[in-house]
PDB file of N, CA and C in Angstrom:
ATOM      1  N   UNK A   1     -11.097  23.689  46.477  1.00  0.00           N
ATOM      2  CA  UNK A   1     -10.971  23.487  45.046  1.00  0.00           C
ATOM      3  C   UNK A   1      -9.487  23.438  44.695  1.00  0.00           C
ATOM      4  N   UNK A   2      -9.028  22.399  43.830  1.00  0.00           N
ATOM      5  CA  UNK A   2      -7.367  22.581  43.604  1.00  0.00           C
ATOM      6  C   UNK A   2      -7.596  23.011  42.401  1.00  0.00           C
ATOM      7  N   UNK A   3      -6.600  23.456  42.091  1.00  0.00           N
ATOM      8  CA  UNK A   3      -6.186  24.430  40.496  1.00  0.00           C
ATOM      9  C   UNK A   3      -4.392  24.185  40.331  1.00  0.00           C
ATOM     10  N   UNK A   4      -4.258  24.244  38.600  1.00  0.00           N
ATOM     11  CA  UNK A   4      -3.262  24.072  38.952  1.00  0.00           C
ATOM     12  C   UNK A   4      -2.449  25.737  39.168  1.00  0.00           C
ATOM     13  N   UNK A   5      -0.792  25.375  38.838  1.00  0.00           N
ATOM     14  CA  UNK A   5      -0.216  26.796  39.304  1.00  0.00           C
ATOM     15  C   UNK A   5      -0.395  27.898  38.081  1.00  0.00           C
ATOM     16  N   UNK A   6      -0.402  27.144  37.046  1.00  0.00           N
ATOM     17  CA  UNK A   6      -0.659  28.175  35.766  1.00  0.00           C
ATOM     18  C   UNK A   6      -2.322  28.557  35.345  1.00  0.00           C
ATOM     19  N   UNK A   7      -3.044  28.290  36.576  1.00  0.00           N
ATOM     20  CA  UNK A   7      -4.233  28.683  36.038  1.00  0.00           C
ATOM     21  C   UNK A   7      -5.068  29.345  37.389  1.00  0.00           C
ATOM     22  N   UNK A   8      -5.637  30.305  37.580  1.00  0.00           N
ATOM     23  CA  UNK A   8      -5.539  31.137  38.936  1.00  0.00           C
ATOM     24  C   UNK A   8      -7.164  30.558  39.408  1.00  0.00           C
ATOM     25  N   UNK A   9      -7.716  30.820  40.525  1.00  0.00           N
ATOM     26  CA  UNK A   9      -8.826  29.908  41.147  1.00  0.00           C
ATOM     27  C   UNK A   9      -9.639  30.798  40.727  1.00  0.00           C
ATOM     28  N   UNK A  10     -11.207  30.191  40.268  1.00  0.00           N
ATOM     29  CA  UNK A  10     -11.941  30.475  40.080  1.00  0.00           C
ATOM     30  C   UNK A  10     -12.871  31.656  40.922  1.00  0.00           C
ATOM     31  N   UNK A  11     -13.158  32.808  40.876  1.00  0.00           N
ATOM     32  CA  UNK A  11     -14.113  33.409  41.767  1.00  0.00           C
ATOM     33  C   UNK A  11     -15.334  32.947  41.808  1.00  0.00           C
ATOM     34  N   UNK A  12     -16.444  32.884  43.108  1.00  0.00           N
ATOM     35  CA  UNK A  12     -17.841  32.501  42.749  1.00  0.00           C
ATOM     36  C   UNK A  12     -18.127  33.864  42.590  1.00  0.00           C
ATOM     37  N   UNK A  13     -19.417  34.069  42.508  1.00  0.00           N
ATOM     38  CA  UNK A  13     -20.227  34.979  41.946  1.00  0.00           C
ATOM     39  C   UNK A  13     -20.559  36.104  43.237  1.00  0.00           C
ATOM     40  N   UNK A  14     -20.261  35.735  44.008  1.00  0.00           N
ATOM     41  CA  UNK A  14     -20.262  36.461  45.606  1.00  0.00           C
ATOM     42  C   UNK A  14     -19.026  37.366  45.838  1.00  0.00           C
ATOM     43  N   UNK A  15     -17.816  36.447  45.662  1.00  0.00           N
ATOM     44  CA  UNK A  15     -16.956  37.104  45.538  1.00  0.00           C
ATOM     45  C   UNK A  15     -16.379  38.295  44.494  1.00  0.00           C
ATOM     46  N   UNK A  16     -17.091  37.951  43.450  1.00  0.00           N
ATOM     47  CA  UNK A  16     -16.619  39.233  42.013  1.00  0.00           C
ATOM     48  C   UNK A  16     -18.477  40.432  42.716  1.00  0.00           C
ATOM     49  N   UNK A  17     -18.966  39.894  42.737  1.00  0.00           N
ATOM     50  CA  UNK A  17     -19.690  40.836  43.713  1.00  0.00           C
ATOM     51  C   UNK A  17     -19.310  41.994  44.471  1.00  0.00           C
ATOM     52  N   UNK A  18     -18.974  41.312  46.217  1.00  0.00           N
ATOM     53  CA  UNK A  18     -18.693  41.866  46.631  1.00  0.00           C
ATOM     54  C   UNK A  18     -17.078  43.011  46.119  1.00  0.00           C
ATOM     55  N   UNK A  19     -16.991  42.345  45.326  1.00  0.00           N
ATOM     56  CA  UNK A  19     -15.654  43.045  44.629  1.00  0.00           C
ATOM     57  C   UNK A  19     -16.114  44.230  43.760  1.00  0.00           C
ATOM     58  N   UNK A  20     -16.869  43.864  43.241  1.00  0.00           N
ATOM     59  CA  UNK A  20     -17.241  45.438  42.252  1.00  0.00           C
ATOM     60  C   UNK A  20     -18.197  46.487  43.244  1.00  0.00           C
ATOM     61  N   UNK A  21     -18.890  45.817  44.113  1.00  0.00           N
ATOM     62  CA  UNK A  21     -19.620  47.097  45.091  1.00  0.00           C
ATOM     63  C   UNK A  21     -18.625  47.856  46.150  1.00  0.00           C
ATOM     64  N   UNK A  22     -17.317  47.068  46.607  1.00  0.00           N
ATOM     65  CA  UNK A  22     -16.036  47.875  46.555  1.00  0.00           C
ATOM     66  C   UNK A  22     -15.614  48.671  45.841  1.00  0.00           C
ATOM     67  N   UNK A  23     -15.479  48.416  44.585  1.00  0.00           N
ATOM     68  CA  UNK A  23     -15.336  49.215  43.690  1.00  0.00           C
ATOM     69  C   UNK A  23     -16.215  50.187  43.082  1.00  0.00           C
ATOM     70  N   UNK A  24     -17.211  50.005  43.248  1.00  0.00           N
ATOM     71  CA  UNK A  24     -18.720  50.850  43.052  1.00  0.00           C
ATOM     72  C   UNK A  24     -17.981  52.102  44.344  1.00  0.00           C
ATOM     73  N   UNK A  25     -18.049  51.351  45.270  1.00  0.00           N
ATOM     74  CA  UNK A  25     -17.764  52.599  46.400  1.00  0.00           C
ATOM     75  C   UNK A  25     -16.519  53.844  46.091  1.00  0.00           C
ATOM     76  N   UNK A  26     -15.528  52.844  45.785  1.00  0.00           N
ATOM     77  CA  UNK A  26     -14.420  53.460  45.777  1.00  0.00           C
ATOM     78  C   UNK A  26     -14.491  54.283  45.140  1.00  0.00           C
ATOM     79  N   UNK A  27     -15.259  54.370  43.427  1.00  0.00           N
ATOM     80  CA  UNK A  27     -14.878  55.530  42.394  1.00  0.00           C
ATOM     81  C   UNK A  27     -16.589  56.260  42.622  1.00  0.00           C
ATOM     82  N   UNK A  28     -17.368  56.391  42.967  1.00  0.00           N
ATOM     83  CA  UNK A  28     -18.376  57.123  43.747  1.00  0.00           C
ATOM     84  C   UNK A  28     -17.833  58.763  44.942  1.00  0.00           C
ATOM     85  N   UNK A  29     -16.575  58.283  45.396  1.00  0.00           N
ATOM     86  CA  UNK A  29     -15.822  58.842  46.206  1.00  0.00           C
ATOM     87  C   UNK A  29     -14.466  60.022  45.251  1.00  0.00           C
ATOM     88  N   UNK A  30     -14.180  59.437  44.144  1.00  0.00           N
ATOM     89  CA  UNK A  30     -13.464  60.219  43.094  1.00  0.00           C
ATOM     90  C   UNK A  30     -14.042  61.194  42.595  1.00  0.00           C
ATOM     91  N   UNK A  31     -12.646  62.098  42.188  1.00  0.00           N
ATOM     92  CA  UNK A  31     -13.207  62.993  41.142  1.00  0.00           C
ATOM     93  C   UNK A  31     -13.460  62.281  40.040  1.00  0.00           C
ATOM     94  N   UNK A  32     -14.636  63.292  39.198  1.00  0.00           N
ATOM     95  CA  UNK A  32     -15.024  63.451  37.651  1.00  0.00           C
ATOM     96  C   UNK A  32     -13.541  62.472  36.851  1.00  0.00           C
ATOM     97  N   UNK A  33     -12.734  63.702  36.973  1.00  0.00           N
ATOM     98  CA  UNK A  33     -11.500  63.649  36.288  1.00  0.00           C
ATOM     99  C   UNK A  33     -10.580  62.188  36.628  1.00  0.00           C
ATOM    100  N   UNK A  34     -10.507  62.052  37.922  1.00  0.00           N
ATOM    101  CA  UNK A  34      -9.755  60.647  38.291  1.00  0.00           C
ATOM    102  C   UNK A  34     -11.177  59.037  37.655  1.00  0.00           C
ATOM    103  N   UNK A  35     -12.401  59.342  37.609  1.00  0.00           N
ATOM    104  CA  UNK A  35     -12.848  58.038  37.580  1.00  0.00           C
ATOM    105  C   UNK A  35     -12.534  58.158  35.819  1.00  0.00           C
ATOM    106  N   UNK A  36     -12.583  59.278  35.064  1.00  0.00           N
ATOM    107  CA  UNK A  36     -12.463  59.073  33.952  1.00  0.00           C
ATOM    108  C   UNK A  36     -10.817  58.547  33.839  1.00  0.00           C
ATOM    109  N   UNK A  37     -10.023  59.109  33.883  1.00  0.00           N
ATOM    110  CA  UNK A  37      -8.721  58.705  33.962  1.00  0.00           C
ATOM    111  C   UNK A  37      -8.385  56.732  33.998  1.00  0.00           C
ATOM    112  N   UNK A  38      -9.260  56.321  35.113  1.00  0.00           N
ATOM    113  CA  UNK A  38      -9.201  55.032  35.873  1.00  0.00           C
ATOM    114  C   UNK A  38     -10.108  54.154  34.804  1.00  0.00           C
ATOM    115  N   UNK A  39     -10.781  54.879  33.899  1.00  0.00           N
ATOM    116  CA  UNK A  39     -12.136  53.873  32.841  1.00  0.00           C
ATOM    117  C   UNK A  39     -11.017  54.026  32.036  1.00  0.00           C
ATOM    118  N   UNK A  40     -10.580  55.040  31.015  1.00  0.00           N
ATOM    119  CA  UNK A  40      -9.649  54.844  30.066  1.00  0.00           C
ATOM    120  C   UNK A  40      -8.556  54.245  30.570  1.00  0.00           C
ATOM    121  N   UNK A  41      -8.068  53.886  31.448  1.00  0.00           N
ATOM    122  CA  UNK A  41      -6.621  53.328  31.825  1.00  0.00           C
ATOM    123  C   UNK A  41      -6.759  51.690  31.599  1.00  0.00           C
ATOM    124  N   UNK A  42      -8.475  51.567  31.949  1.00  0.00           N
ATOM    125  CA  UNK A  42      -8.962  49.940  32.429  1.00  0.00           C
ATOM    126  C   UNK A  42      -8.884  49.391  30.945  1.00  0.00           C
ATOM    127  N   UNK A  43      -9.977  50.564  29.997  1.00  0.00           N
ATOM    128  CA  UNK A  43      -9.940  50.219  28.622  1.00  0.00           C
ATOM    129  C   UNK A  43      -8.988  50.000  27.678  1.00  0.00           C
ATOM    130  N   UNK A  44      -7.770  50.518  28.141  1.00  0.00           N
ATOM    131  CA  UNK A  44      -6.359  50.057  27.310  1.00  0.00           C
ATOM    132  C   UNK A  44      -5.788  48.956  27.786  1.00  0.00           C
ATOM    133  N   UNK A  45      -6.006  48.517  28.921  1.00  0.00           N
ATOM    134  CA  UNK A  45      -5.427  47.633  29.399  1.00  0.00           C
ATOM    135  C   UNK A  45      -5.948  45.877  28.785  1.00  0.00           C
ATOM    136  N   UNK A  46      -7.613  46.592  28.764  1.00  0.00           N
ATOM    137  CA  UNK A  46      -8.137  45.811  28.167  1.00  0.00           C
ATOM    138  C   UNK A  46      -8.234  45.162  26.961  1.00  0.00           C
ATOM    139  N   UNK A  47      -8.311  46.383  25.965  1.00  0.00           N
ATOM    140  CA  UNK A  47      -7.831  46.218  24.784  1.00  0.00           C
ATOM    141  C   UNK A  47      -6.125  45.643  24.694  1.00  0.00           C
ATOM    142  N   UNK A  48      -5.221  46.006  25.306  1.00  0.00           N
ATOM    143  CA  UNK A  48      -3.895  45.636  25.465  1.00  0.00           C
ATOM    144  C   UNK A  48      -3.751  43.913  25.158  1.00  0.00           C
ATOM    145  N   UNK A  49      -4.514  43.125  26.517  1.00  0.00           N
ATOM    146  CA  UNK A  49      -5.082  42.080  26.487  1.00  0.00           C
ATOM    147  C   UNK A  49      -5.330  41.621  25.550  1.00  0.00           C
ATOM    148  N   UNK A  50      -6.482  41.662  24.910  1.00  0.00           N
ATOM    149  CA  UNK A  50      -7.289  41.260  23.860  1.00  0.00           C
ATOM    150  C   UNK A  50      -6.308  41.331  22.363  1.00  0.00           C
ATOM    151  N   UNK A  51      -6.080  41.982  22.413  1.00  0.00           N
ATOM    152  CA  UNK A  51      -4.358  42.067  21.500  1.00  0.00           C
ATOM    153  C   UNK A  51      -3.403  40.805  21.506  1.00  0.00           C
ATOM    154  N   UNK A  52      -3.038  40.889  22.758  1.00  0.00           N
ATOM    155  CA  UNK A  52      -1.892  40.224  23.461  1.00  0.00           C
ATOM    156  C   UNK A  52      -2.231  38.634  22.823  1.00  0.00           C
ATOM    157  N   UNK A  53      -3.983  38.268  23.276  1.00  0.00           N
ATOM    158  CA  UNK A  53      -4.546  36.981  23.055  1.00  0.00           C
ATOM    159  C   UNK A  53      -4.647  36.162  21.944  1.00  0.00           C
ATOM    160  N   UNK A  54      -4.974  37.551  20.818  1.00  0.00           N
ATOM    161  CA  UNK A  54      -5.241  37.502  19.659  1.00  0.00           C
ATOM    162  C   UNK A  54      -3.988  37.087  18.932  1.00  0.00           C
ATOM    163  N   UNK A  55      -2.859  37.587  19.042  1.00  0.00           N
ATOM    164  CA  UNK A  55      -1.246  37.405  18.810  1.00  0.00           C
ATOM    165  C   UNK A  55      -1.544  35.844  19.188  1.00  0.00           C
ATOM    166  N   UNK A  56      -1.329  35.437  19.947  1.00  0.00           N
ATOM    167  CA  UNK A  56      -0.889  34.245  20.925  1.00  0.00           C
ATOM    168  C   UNK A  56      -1.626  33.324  19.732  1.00  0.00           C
ATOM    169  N   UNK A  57      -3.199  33.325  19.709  1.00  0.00           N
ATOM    170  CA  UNK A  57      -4.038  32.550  19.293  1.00  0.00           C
ATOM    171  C   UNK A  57      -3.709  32.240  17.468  1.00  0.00           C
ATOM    172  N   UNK A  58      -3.174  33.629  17.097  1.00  0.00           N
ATOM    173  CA  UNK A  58      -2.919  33.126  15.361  1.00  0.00           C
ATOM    174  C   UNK A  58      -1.510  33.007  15.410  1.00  0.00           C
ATOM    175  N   UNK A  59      -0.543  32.603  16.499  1.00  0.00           N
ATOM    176  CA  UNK A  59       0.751  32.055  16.483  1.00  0.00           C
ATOM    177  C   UNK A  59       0.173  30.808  16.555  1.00  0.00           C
ATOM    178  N   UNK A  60      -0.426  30.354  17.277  1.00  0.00           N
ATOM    179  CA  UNK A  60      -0.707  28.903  17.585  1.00  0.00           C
ATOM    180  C   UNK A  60      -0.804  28.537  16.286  1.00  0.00           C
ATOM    181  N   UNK A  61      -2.426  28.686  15.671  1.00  0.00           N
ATOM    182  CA  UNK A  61      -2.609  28.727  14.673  1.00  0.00           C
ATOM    183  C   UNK A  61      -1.463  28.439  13.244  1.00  0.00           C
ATOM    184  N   UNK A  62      -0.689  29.147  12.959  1.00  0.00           N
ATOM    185  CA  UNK A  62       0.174  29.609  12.210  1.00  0.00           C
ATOM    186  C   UNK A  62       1.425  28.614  12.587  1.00  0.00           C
ATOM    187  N   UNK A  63       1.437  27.950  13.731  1.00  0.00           N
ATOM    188  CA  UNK A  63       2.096  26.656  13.847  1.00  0.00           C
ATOM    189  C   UNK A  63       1.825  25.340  13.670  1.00  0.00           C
ATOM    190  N   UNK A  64       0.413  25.206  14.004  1.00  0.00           N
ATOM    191  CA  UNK A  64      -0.491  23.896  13.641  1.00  0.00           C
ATOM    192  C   UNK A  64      -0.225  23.837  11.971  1.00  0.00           C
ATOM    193  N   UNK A  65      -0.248  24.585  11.093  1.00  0.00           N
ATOM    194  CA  UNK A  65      -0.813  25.079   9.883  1.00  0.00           C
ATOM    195  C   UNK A  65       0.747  24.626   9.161  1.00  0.00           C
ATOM    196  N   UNK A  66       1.960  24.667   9.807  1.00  0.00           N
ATOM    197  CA  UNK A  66       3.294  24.509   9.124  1.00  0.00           C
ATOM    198  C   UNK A  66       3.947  23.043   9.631  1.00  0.00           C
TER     199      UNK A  66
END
């Protein structure tokens, strides 16, 4: 599959799979305290994101518009 450089390759559905039952494993193996730590860390990051996008998307916006 080609992609270009500003846009990263698609995962199939096998691969984000086997990726989260890695990850299933990994925090199964944690403490209480570290998997909580590692969910709130994911959730800011996430939210961080979603922020970040939201900015981006009503700049665009807010340029089309002038």
């Amino acid at each position: 599959m080609r992609h270009s450089a500003s846009q990263p390759p698609v995962l199939s559905a096998a691969n984000i799979s086997a990726m989260l039952q890695l990850e299933n494993n990994s925090m199964a193996n944690r403490s209480d305290s570290d998997a909580i730590y590692d969910l709130v860390s994911l959730g800011t990051r996430y939210s961080s994101s979603i922020v970040a996008f939201s900015q981006r998307v009503q700049a665009k916006n807010h340029e089309s518009l002038t």
